[in-house]
N, C-alpha and C. Protein backbone atom coordinates (compact mmCIF):
# COMPACT_ATOMS: atom_id res chain seq x y z
N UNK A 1 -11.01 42.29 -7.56
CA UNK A 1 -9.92 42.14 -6.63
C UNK A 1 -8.61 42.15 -7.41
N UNK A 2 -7.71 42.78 -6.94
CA UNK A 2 -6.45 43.15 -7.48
C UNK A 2 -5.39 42.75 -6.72
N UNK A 3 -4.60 41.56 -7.18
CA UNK A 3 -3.55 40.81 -6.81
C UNK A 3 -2.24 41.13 -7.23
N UNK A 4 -1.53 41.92 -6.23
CA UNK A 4 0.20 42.60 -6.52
C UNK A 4 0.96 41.03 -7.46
N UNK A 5 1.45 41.74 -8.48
CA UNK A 5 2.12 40.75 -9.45
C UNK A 5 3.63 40.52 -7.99
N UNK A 6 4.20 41.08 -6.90
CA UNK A 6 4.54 40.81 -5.97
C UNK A 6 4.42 39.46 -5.22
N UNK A 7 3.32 39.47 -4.85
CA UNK A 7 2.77 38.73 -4.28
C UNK A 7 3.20 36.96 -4.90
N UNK A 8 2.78 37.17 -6.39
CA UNK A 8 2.65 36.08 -6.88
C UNK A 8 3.86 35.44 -6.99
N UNK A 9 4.71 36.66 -7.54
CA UNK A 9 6.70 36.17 -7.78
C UNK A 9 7.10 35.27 -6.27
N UNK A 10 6.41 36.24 -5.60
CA UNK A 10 6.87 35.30 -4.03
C UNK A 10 6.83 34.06 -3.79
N UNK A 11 4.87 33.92 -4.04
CA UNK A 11 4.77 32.72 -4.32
C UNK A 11 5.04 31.30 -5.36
N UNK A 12 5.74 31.90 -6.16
CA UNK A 12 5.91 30.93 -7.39
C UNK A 12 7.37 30.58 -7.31
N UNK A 13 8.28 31.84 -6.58
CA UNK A 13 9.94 31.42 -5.91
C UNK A 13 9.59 30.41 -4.53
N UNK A 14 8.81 30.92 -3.94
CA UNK A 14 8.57 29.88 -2.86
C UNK A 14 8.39 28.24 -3.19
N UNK A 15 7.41 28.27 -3.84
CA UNK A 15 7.21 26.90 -4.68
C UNK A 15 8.04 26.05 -5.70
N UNK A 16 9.11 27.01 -6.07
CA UNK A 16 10.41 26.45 -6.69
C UNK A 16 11.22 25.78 -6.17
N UNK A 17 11.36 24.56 -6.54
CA UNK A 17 12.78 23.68 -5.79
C UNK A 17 13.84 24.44 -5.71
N UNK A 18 14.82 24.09 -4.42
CA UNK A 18 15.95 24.18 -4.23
C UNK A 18 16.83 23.88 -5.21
N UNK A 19 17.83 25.16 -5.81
CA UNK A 19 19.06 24.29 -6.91
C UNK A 19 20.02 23.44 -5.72
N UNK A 20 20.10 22.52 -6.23
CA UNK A 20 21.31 21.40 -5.71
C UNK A 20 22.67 21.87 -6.48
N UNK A 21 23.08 22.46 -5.78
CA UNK A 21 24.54 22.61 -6.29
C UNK A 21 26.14 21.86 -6.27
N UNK A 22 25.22 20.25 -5.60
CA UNK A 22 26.80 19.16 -5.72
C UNK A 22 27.06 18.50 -6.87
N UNK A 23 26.31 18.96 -8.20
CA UNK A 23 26.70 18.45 -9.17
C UNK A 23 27.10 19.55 -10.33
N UNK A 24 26.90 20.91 -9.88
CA UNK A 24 27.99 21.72 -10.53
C UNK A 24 29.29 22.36 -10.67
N UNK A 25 29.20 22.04 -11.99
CA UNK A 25 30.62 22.00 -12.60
C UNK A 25 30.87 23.33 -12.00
N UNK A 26 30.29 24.59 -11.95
CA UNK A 26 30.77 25.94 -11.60
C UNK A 26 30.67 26.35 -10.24
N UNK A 27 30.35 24.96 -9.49
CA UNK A 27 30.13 25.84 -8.18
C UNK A 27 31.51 26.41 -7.36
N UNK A 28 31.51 27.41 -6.83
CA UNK A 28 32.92 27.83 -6.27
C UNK A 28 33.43 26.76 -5.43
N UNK A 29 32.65 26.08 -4.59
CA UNK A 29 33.38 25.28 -3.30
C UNK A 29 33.87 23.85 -4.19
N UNK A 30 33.46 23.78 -5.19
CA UNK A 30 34.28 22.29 -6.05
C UNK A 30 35.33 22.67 -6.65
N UNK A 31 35.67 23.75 -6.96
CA UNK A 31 36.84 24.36 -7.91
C UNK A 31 38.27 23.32 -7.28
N UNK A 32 38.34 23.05 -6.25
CA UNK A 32 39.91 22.61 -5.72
C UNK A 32 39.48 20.75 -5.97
N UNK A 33 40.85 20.35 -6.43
CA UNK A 33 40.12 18.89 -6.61
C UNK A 33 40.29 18.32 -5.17
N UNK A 34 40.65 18.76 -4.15
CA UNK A 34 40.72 17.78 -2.63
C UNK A 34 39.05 18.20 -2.15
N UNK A 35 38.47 19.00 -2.80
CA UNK A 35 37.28 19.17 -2.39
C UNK A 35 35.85 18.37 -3.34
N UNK A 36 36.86 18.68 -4.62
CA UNK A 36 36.04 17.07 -5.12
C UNK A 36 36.01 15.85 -4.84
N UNK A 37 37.24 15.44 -4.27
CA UNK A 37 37.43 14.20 -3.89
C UNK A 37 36.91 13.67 -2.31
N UNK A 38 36.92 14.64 -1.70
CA UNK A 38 36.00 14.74 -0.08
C UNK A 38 34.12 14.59 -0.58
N UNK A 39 33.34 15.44 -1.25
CA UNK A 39 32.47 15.15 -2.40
C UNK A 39 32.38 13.88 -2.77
N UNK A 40 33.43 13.13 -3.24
CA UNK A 40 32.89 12.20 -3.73
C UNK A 40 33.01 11.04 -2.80
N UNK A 41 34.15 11.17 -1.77
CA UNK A 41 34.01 10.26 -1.22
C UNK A 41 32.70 10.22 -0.24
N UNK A 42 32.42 11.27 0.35
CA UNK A 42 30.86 11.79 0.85
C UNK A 42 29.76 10.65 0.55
N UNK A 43 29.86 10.76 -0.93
CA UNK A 43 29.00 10.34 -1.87
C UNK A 43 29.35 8.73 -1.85
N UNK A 44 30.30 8.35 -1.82
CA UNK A 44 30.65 6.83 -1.65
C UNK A 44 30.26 6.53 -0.84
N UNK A 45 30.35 6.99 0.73
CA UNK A 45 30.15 6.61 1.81
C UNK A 45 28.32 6.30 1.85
N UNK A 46 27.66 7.48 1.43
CA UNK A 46 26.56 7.36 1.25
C UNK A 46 25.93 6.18 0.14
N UNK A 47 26.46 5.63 -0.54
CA UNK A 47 26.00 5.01 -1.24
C UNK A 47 25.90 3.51 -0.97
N UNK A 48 27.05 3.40 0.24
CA UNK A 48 27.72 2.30 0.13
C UNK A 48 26.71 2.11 1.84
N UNK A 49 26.04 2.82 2.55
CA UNK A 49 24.86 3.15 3.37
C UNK A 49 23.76 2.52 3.13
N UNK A 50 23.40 3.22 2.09
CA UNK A 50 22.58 2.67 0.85
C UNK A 50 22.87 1.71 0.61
N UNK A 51 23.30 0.97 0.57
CA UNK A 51 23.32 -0.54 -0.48
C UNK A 51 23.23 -1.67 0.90
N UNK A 52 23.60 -0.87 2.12
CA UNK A 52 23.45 -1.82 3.29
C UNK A 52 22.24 -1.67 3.57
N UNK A 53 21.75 -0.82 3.34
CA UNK A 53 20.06 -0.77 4.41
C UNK A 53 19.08 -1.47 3.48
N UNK A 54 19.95 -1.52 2.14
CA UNK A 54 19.16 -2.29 0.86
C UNK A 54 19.25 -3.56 1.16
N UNK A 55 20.01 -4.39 1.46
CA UNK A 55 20.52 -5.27 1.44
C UNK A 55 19.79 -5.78 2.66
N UNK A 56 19.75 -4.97 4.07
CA UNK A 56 19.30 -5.30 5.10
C UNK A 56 17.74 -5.55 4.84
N UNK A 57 17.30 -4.67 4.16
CA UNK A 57 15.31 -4.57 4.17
C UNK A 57 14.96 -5.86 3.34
N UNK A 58 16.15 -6.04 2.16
CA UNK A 58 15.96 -7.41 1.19
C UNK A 58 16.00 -8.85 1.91
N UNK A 59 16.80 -8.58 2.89
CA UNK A 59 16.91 -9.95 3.83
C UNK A 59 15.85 -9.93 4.16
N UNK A 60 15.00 -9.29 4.55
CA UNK A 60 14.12 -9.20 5.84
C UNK A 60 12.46 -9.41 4.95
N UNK A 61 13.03 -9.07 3.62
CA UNK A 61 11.86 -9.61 2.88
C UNK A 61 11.96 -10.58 2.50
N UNK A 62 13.17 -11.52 2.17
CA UNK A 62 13.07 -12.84 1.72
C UNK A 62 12.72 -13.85 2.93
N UNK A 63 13.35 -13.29 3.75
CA UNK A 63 12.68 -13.89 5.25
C UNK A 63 11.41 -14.23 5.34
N UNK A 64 10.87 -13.51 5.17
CA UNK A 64 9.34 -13.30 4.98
C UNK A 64 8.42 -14.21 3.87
N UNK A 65 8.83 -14.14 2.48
CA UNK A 65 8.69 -15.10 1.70
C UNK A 65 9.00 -16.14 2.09
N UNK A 66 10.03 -16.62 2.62
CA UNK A 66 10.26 -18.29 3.17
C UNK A 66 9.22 -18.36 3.65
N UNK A 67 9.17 -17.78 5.01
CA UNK A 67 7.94 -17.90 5.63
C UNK A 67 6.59 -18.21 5.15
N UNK A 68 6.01 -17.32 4.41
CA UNK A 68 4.96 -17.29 3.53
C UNK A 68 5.14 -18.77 2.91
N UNK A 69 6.26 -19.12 1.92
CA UNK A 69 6.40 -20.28 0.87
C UNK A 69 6.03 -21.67 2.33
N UNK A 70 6.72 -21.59 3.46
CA UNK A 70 6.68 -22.55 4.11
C UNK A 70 4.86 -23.04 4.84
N UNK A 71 4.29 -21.67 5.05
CA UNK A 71 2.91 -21.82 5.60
C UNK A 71 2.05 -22.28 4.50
N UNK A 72 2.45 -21.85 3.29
CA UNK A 72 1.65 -22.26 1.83
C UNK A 72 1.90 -23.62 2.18
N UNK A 73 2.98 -24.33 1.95
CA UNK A 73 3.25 -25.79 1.84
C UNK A 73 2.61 -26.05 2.33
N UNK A 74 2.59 -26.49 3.91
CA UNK A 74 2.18 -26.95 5.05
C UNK A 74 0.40 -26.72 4.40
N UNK A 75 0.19 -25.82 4.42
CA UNK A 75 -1.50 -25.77 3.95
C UNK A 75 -1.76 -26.37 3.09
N UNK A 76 -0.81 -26.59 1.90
CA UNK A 76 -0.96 -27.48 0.84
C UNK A 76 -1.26 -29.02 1.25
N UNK A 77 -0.30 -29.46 2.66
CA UNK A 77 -0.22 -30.85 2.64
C UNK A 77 -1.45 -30.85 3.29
N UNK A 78 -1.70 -30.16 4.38
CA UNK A 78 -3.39 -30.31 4.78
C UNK A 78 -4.47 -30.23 4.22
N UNK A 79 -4.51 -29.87 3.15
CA UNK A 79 -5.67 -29.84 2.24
C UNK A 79 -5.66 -30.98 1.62
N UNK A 80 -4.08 -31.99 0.80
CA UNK A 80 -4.59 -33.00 0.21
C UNK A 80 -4.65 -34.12 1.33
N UNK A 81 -4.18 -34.17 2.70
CA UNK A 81 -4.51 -34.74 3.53
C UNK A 81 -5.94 -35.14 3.87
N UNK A 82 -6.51 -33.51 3.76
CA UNK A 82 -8.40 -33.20 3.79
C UNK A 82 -8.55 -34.17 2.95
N UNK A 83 -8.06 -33.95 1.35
CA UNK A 83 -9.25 -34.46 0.53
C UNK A 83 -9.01 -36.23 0.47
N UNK A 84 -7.83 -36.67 0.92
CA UNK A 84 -7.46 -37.76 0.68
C UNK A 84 -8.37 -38.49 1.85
N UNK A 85 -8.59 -38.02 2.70
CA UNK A 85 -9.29 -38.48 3.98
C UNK A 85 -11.16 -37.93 4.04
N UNK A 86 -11.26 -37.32 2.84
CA UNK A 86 -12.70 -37.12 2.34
C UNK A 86 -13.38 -38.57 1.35
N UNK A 87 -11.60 -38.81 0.42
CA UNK A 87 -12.30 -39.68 -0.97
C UNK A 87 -12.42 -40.76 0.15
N UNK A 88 -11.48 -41.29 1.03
CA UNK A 88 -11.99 -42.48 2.11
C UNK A 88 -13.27 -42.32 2.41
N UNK A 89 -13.80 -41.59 3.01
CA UNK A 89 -15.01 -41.24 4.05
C UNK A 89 -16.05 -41.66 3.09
N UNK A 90 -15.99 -41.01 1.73
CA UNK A 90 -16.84 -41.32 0.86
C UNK A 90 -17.12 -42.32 0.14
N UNK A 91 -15.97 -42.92 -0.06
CA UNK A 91 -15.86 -44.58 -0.81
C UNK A 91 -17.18 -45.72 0.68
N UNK A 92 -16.77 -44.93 1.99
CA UNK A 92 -16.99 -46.08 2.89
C UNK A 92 -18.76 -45.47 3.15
N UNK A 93 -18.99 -44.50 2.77
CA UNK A 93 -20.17 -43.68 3.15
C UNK A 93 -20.90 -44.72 1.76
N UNK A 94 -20.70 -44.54 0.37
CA UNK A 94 -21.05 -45.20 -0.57
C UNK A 94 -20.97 -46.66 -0.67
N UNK A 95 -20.01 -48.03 0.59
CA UNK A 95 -20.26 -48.93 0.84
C UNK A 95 -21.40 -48.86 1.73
N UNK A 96 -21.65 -47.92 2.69
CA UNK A 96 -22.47 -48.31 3.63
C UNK A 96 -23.82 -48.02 2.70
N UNK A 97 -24.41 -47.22 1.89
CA UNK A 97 -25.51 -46.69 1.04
C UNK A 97 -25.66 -47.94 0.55
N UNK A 98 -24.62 -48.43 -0.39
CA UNK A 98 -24.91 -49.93 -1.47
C UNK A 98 -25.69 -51.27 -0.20
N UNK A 99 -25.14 -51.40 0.97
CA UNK A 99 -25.05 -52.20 1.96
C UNK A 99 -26.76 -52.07 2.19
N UNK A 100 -27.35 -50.86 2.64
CA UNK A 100 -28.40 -50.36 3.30
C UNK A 100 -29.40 -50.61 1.96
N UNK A 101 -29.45 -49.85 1.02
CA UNK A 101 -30.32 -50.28 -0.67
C UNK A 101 -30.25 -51.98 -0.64
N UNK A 102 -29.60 -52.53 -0.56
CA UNK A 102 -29.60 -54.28 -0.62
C UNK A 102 -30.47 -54.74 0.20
N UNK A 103 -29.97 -54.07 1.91
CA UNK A 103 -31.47 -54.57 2.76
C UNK A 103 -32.24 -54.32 2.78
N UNK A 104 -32.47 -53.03 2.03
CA UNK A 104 -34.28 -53.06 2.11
C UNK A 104 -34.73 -52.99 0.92
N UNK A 105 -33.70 -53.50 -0.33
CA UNK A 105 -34.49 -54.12 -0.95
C UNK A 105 -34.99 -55.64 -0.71
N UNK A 106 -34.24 -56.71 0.18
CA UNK A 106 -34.62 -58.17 0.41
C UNK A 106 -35.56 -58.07 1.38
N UNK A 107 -35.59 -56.77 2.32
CA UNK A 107 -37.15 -56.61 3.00
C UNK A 107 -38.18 -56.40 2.43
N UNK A 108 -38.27 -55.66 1.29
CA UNK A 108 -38.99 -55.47 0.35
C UNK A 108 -39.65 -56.02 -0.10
N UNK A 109 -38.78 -57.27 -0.45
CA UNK A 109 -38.86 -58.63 -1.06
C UNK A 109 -39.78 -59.95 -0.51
N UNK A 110 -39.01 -59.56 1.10
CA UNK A 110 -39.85 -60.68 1.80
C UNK A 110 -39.04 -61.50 2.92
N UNK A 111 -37.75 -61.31 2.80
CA UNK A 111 -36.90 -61.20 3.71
C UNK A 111 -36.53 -60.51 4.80
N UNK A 112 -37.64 -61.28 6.12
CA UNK A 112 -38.03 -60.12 6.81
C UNK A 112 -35.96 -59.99 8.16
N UNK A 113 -35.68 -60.69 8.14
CA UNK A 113 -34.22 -60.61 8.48
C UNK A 113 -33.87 -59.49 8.10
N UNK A 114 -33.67 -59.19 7.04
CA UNK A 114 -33.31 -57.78 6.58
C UNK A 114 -33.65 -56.53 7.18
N UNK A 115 -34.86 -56.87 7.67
CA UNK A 115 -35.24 -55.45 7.97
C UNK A 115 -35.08 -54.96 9.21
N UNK A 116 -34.06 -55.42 9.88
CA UNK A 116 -33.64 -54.93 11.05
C UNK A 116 -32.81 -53.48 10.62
């Protein structure tokens, strides 16, 4: 199969980026400086666009982090709430065990009272 060297130039100009011509020095339409200065203010305007929608998306993410930082906390205090209200449960779970081993060891023993 025989592929026109045509063909290919086409495709390989096709696939070539666009030259950007607002940053040359030789382009005809910059030659006058009121047309550089329209250019640049262009370019200010745009930048200064830019730095708001930056500014806007940054709010809107720190927003978000509070958020996040505030639900962390809150989960934080419920968890040592959990465990603080676990070591109770367990101190009184381990009085009642010591309590229960005592009576049936004095039933054991012969102390039939106990063995209720």
């Amino acid at each position: 199969m025989r592929v026109n060297p045509m063909v290919c130039a086409a495709l390989v100009a096709a696939m070539m980026p666009a030259t950007a011509w607002a940053d040359d020095p030789h382009d005809p339409a910059m030659r006058s400086a009121a047309a550089r200065a329209r250019d640049r203010e262009i370019i200010r305007q745009l930048n200064l666009q830019e730095a708001a929608r930056v500014r806007e998306r940054d709010a809107r993410y720190a927003e978000g982090w509070r958020a996040y930082d505030a639900d962390r906390e809150y989960s934080s205090s419920d968890h040592r709430r959990a465990m603080n209200g676990y070591a109770r449960d367990r101190a009184q779970y381990e009085r009642d065990m010591a309590r229960w081993r005592r009576a049936v060891a004095a039933c054991r023993a012969g102390d039939y009272s106990a063995c209720d």
